[in-house]
N, C-alpha and C. Protein backbone atom coordinates (compact mmCIF):
# COMPACT_ATOMS: atom_id res chain seq x y z
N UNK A 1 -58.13 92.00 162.63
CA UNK A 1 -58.06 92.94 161.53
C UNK A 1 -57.41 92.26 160.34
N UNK A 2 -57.90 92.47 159.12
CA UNK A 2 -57.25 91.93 158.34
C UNK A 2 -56.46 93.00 157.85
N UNK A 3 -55.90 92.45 156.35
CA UNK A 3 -54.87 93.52 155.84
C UNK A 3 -54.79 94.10 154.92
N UNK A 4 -54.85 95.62 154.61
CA UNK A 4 -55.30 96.40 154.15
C UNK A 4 -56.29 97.25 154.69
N UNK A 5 -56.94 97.06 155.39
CA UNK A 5 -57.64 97.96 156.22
C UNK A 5 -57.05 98.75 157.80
N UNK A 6 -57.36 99.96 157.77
CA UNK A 6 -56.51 100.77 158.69
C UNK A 6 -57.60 100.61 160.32
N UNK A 7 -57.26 101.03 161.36
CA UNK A 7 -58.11 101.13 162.22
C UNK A 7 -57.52 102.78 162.57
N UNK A 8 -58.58 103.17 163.30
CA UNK A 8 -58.54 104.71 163.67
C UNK A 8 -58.63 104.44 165.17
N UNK A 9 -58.23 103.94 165.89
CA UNK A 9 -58.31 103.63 167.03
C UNK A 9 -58.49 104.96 168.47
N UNK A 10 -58.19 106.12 167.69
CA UNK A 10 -58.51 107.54 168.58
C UNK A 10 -59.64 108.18 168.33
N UNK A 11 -60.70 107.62 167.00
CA UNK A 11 -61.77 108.27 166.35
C UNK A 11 -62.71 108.25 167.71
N UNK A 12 -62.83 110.07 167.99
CA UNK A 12 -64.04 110.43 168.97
C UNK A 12 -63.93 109.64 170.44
N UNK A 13 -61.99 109.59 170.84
CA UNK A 13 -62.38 109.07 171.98
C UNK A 13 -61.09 110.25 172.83
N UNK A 14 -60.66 111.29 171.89
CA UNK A 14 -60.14 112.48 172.33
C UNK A 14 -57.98 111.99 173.22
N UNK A 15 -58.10 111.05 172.56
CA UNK A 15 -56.70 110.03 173.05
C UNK A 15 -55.90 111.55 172.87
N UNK A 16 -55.59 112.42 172.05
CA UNK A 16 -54.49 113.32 171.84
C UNK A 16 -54.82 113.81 172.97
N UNK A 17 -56.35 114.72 173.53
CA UNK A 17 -56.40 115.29 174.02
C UNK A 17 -55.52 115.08 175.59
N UNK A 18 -56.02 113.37 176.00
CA UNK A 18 -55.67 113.06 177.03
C UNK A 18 -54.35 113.57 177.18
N UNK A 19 -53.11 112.98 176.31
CA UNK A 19 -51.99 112.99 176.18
C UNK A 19 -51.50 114.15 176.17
N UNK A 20 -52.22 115.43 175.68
CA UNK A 20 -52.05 116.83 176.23
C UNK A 20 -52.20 117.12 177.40
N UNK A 21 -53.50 116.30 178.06
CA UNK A 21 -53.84 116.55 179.48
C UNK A 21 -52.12 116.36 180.26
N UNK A 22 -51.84 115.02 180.14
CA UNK A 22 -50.96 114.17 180.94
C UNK A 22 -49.81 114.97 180.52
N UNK A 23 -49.46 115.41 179.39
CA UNK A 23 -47.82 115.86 179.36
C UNK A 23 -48.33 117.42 180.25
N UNK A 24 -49.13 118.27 179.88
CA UNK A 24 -49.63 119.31 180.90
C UNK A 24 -48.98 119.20 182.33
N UNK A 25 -49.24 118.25 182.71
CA UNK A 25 -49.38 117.46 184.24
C UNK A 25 -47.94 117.60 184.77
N UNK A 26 -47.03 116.36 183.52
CA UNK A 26 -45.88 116.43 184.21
C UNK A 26 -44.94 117.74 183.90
N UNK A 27 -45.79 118.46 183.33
CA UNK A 27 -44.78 120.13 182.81
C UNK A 27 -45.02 120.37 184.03
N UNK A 28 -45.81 120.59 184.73
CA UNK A 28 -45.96 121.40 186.06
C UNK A 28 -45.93 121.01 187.11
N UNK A 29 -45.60 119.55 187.13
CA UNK A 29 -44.79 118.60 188.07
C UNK A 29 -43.17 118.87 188.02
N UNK A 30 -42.62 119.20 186.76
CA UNK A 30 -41.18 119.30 187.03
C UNK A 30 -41.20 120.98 187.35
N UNK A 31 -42.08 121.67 186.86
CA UNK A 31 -41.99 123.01 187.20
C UNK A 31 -41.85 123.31 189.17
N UNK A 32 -42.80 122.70 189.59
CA UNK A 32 -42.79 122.32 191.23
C UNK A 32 -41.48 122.11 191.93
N UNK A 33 -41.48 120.23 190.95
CA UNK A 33 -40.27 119.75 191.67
C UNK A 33 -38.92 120.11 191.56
N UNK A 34 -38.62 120.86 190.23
CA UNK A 34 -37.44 120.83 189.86
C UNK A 34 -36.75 122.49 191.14
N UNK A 35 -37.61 122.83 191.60
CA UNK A 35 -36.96 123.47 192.28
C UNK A 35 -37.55 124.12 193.91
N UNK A 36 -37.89 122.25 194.12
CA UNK A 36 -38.12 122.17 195.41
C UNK A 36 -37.02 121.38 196.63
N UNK A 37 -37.00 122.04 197.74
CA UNK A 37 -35.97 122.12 198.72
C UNK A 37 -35.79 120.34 198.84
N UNK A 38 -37.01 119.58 198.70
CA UNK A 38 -36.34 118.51 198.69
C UNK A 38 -35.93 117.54 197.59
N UNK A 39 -34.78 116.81 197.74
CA UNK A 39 -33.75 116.53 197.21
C UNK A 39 -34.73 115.14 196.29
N UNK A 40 -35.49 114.64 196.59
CA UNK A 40 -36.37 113.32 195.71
C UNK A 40 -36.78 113.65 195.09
N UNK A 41 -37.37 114.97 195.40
CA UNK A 41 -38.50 115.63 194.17
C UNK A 41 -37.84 116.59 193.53
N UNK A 42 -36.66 117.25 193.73
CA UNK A 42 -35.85 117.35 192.62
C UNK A 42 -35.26 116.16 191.81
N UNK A 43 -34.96 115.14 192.03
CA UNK A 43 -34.62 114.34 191.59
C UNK A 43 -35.69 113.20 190.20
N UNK A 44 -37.17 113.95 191.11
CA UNK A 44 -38.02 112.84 190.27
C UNK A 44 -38.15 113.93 189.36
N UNK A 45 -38.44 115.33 189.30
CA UNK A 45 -37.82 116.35 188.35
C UNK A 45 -37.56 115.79 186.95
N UNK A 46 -36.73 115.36 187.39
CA UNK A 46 -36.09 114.62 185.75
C UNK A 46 -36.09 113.07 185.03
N UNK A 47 -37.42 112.18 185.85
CA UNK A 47 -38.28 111.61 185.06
C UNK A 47 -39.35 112.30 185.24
N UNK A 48 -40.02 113.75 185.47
CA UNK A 48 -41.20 113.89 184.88
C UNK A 48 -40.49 114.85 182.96
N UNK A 49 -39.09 115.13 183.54
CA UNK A 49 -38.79 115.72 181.75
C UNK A 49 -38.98 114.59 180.95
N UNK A 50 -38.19 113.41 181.35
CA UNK A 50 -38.05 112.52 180.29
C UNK A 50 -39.37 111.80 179.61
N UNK A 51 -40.18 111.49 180.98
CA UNK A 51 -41.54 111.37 180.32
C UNK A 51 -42.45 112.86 179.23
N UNK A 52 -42.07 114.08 179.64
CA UNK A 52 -42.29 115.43 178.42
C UNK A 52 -41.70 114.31 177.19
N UNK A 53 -40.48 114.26 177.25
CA UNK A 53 -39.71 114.11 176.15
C UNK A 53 -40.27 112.59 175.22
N UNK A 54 -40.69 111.51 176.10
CA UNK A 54 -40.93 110.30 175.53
C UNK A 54 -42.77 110.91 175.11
N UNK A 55 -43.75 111.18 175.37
CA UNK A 55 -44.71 112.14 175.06
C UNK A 55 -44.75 112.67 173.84
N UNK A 56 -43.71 113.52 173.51
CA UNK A 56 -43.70 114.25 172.51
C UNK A 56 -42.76 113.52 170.98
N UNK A 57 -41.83 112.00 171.66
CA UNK A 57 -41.05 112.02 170.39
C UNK A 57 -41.30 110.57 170.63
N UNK A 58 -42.13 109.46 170.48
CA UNK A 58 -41.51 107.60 170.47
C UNK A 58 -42.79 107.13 171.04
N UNK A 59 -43.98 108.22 172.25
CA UNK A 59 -44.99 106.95 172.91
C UNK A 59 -45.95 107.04 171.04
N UNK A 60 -46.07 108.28 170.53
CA UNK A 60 -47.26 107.45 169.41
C UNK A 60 -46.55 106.46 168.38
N UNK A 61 -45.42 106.41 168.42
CA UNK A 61 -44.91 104.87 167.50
C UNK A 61 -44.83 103.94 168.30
N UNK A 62 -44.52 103.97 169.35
CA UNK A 62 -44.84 102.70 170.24
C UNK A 62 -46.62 102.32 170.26
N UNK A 63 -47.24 103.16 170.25
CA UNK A 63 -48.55 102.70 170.74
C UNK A 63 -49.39 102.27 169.48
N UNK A 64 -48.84 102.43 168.36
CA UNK A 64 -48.72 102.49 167.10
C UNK A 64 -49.03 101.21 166.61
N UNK A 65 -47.37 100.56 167.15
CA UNK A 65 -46.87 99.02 166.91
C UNK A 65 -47.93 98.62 167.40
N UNK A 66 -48.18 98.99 169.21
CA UNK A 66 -48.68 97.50 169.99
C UNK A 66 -49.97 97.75 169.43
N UNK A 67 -50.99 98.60 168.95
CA UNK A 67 -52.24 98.16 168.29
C UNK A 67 -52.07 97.74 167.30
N UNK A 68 -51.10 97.90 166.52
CA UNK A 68 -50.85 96.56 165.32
C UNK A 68 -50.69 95.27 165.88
N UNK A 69 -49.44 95.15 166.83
CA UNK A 69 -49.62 93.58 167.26
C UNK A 69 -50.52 93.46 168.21
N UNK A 70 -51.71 94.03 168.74
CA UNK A 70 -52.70 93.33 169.18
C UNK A 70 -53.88 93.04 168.23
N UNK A 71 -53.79 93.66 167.16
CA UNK A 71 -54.92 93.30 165.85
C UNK A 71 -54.59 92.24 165.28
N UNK A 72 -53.18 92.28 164.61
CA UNK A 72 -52.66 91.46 164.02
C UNK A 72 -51.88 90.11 164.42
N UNK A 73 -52.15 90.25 165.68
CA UNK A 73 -51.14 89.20 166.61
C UNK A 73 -49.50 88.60 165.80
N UNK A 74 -48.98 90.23 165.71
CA UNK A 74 -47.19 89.82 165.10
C UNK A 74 -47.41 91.55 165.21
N UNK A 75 -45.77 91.54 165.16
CA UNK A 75 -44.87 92.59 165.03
C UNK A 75 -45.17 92.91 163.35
N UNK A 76 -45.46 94.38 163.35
CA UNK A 76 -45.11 95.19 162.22
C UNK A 76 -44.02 94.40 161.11
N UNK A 77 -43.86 94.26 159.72
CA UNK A 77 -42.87 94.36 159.40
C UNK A 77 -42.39 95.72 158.84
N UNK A 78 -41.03 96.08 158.41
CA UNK A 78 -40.45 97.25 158.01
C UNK A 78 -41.06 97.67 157.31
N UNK A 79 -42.01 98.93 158.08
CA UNK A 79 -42.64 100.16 156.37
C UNK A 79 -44.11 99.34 156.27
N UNK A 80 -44.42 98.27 157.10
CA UNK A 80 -45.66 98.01 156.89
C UNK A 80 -46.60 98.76 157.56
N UNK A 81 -47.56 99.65 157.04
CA UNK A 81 -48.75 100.78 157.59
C UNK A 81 -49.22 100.16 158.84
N UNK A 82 -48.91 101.40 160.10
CA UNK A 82 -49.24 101.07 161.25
C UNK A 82 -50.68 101.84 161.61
N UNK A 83 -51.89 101.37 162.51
CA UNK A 83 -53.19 101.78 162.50
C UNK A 83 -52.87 103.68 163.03
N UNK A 84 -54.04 104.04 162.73
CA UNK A 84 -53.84 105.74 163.82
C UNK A 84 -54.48 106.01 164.63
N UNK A 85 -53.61 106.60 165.21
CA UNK A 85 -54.13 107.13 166.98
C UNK A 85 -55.45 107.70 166.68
């Protein structure tokens, strides 16, 4: 990719949707586990929140970067326009 040009890298391939699918998933994975008799799956309980939580606030800037540095082969610099989901 060169520079100045954006990539749309989610155009018509429904990526949000997935990511609705998957946080869906683990909502009703901690809904299960979080208050099931056994003690692991209460426990995994609270990496299926944290994955809710990384979902909703850091995976689209992360995924952001790494299709910049796989276009561009380098790290973003500060405030430089990252492609869209």
């Amino acid at each position: 990719m060169r520079r100045g040009r954006t990539v749309d890298a989610g155009a018509g391939t429904g990526l949000v949707a997935g990511r609705g699918r998957v946080r869906e998933w683990a909502v009703a994975l901690d809904r299960t586990w979080s208050v099931s008799e056994d003690e692991a799956e209460r426990e995994a309980a609270g990496g299926a929140r944290a994955y809710v939580a990384y979902i909703d606030d850091g995976l689209a800037d992360y995924l952001r970067g790494y299709l910049f540095w796989l276009t561009e082969h380098r790290s973003p610099a500060p405030g430089a326009p990252l492609p869209n989901l």
